[in-house]
Structure formats: structure tokens, C-alpha cells
C-alpha atoms as a PDB file:
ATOM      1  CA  UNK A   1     -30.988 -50.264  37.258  1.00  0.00           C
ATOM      2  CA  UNK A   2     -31.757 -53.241  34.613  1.00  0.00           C
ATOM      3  CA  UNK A   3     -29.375 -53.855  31.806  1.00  0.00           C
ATOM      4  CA  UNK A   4     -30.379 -55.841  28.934  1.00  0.00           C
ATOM      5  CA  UNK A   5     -27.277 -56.178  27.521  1.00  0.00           C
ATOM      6  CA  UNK A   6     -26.403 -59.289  29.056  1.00  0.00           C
ATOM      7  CA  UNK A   7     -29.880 -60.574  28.489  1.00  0.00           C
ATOM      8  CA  UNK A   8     -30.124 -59.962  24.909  1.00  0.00           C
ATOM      9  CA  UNK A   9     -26.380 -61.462  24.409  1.00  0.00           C
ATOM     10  CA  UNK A  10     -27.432 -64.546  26.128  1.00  0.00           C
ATOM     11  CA  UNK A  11     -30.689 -64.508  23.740  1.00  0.00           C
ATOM     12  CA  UNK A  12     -28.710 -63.935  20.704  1.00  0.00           C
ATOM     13  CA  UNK A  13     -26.621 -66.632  21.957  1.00  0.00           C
ATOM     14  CA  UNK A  14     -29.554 -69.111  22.246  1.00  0.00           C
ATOM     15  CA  UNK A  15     -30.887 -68.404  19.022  1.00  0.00           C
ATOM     16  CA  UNK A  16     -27.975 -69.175  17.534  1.00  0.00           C
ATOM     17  CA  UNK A  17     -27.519 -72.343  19.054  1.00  0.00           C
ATOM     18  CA  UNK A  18     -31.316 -73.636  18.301  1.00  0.00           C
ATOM     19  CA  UNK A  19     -30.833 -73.041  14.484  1.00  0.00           C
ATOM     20  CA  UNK A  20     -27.603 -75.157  15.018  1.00  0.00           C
ATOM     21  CA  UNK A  21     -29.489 -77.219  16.684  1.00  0.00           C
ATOM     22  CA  UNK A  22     -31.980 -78.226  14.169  1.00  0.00           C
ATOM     23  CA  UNK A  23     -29.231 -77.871  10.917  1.00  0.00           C
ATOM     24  CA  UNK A  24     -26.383 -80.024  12.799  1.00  0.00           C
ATOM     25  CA  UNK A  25     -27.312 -81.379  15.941  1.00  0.00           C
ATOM     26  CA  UNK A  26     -30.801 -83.382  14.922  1.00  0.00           C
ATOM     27  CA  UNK A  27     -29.586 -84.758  11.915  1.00  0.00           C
ATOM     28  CA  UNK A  28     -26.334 -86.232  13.138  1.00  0.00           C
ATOM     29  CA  UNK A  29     -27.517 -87.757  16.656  1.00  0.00           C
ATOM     30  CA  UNK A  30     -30.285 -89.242  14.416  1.00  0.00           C
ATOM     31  CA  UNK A  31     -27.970 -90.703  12.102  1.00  0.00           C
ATOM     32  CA  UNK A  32     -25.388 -91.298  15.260  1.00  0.00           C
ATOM     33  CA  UNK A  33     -28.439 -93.555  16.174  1.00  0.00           C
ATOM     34  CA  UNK A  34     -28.004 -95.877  13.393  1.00  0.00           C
ATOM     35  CA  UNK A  35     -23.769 -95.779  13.292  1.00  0.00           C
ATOM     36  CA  UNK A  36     -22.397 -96.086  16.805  1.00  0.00           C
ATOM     37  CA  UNK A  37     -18.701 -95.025  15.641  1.00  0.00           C
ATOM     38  CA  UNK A  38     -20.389 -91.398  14.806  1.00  0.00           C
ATOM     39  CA  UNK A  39     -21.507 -90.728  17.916  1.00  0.00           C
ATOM     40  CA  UNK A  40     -18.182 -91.629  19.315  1.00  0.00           C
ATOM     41  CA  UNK A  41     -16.794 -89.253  17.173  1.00  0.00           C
ATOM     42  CA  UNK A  42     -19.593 -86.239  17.989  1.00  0.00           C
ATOM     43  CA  UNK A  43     -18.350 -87.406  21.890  1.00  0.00           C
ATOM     44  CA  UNK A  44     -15.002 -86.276  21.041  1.00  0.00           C
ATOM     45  CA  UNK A  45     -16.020 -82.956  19.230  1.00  0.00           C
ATOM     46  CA  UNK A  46     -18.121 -82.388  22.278  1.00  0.00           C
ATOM     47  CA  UNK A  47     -15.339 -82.812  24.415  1.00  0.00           C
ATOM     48  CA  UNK A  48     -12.799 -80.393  22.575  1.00  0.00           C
ATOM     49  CA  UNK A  49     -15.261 -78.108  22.276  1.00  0.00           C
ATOM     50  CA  UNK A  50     -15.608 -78.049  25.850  1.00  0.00           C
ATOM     51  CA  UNK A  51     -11.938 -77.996  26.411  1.00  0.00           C
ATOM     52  CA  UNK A  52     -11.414 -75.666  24.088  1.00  0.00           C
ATOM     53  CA  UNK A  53     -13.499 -72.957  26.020  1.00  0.00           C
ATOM     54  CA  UNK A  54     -13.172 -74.153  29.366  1.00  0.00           C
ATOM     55  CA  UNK A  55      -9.103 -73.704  29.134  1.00  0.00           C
ATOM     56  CA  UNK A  56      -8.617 -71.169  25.805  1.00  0.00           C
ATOM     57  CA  UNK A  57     -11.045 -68.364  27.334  1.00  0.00           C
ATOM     58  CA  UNK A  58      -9.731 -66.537  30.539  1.00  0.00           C
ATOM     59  CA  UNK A  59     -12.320 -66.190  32.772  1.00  0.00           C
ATOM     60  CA  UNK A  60     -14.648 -68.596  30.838  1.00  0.00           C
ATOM     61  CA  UNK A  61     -16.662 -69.624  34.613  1.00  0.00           C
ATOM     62  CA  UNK A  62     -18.260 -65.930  34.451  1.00  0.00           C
ATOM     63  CA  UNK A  63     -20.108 -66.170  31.192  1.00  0.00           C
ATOM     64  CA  UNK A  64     -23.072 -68.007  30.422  1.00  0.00           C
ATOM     65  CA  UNK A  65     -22.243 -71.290  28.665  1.00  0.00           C
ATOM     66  CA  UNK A  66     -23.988 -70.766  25.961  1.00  0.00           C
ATOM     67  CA  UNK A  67     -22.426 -67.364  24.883  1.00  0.00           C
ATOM     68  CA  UNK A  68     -19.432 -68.832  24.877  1.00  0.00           C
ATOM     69  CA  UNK A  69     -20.398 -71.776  22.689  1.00  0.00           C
ATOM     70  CA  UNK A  70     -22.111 -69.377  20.414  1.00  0.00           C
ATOM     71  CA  UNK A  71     -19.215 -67.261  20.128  1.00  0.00           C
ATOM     72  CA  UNK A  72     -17.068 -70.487  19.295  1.00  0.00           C
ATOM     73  CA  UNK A  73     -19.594 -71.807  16.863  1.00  0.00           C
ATOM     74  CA  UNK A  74     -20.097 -68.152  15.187  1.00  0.00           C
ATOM     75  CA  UNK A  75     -16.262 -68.080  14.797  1.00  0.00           C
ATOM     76  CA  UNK A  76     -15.570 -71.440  12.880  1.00  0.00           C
ATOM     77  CA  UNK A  77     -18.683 -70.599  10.624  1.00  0.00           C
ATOM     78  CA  UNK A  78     -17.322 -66.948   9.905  1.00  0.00           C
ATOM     79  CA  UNK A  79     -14.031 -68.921   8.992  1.00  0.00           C
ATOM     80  CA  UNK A  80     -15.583 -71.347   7.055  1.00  0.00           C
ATOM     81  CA  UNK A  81     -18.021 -69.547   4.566  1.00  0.00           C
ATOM     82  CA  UNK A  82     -20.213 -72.399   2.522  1.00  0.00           C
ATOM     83  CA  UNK A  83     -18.121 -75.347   4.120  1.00  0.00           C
ATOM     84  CA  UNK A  84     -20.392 -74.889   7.266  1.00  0.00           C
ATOM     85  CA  UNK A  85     -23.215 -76.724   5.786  1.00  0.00           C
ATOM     86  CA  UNK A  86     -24.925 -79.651   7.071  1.00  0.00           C
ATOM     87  CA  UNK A  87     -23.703 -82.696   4.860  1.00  0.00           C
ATOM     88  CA  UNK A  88     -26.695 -85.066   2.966  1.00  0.00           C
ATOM     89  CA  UNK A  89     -24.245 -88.002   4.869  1.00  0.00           C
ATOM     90  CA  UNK A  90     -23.040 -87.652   8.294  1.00  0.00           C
ATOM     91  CA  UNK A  91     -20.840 -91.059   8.480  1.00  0.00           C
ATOM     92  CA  UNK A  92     -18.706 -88.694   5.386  1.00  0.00           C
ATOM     93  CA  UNK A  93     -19.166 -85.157   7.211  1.00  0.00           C
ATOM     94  CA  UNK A  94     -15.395 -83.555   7.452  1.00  0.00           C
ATOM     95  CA  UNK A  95     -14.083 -82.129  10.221  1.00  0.00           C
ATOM     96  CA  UNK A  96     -16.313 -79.070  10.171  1.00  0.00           C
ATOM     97  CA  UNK A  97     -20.067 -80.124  10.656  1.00  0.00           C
ATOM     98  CA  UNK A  98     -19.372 -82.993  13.412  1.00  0.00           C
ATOM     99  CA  UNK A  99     -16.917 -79.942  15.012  1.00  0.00           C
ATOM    100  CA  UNK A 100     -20.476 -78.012  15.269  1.00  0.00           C
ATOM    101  CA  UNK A 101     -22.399 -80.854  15.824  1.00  0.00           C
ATOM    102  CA  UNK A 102     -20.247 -81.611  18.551  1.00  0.00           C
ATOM    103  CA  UNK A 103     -20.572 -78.147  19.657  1.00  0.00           C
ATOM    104  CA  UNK A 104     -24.652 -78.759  19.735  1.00  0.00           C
ATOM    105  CA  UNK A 105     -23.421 -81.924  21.526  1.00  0.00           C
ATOM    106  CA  UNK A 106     -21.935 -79.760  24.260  1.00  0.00           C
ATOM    107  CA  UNK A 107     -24.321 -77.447  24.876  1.00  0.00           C
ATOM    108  CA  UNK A 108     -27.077 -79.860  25.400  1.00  0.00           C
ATOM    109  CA  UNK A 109     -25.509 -81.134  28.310  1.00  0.00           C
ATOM    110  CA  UNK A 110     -24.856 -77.401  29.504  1.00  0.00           C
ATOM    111  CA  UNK A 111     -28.933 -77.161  29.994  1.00  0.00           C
END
């Protein structure tokens, strides 16, 4: 028997991440490109992000990667409302957008 429910989570989950992707995680690597001390600082929201799910969530090795970062990512944006937006200057961005940035960050290097 085929069930699509893990498929289609894992699809959801990708989708997700791509429109991340293009509203956080292209705009601050390319401006990370031009101030070395961001992408230090995207480095260490990649690594807490992968921390964060790799010790926080029991059983983490048994889902896809990118569920999981999904999941993470849906949850700080649910939290955060409007303050989720991609900032007009990344070398400013709060805590927030280089926290999902850093997320894009992560999952990158989970392809």
C-alpha cells in the first residue's frame, strides 16, 4: 500500500523552505557577500538551528530534515506575525530574519 502522507508533508515542507529561500536566504548570503561579519553571524544561526533540532526533537534522525526545519521555521513565523519580514538592510536585521536566514543556511547544507 502507498501512503502519501509522508510525501506530501515532505512537499509541503519543501515549499516552504524555497519561498524562505528566495525572501531570506538570497538576499542575506548576497549581502553576506559584501560584509564578512554577516555571514559569520548567519554561520551561527545555522548552527543553533541545527542544534536546536538535532538535540530539542526526540527522535529527530527519523524525519526528513527538511520537515523538521520547516516545522521550526513555521513556528518562529507563527510567533512572530509581521516581524518575520525580510529587512531592506541585512547588516541591521534583528534577531528574527538572520534566525531564518540561518535556518535557509542549514538546510542548504542538508541537500
Amino acid at each position: 500500500m502507498f501512503v502519501l502522507g509522508p510525501a506530501l508533508l515532505e512537499v509541503s515542507a519543501r515549499r516552504i523552505l524555497n519561498r524562505l529561500h528566495r525572501t531570506h536566504g538570497v538576499p542575506a548570503l548576497a549581502a553576506a557577500a559584501e560584509t564578512p561579519a554577516l555571514l559569520a553571524v548567519l554561520d551561527q544561526h545555522a548552527a543553533a538551528v541545527r542544534d536546536i533540532l538535532a538535540v530539542g526533537v526526540a527522535d529527530a534522525g527519523r524525519v526528513p530534515a527538511s520537515v523538521l526545519i520547516a516545522g521550526y521555521v513555521r513556528g518562529l513565523v507563527a510567533e512572530a506575525g509581521e516581524r518575520a519580514a525580510a529587512p531592506s538592510d541585512w547588516a541591521a536585521a534583528g534577531w528574527l530574519p538572520l534566525r531564518l536566514a540561518g535556518a535557509c543556511l542549514h538546510a542548504s547544507r542538508q541537500a
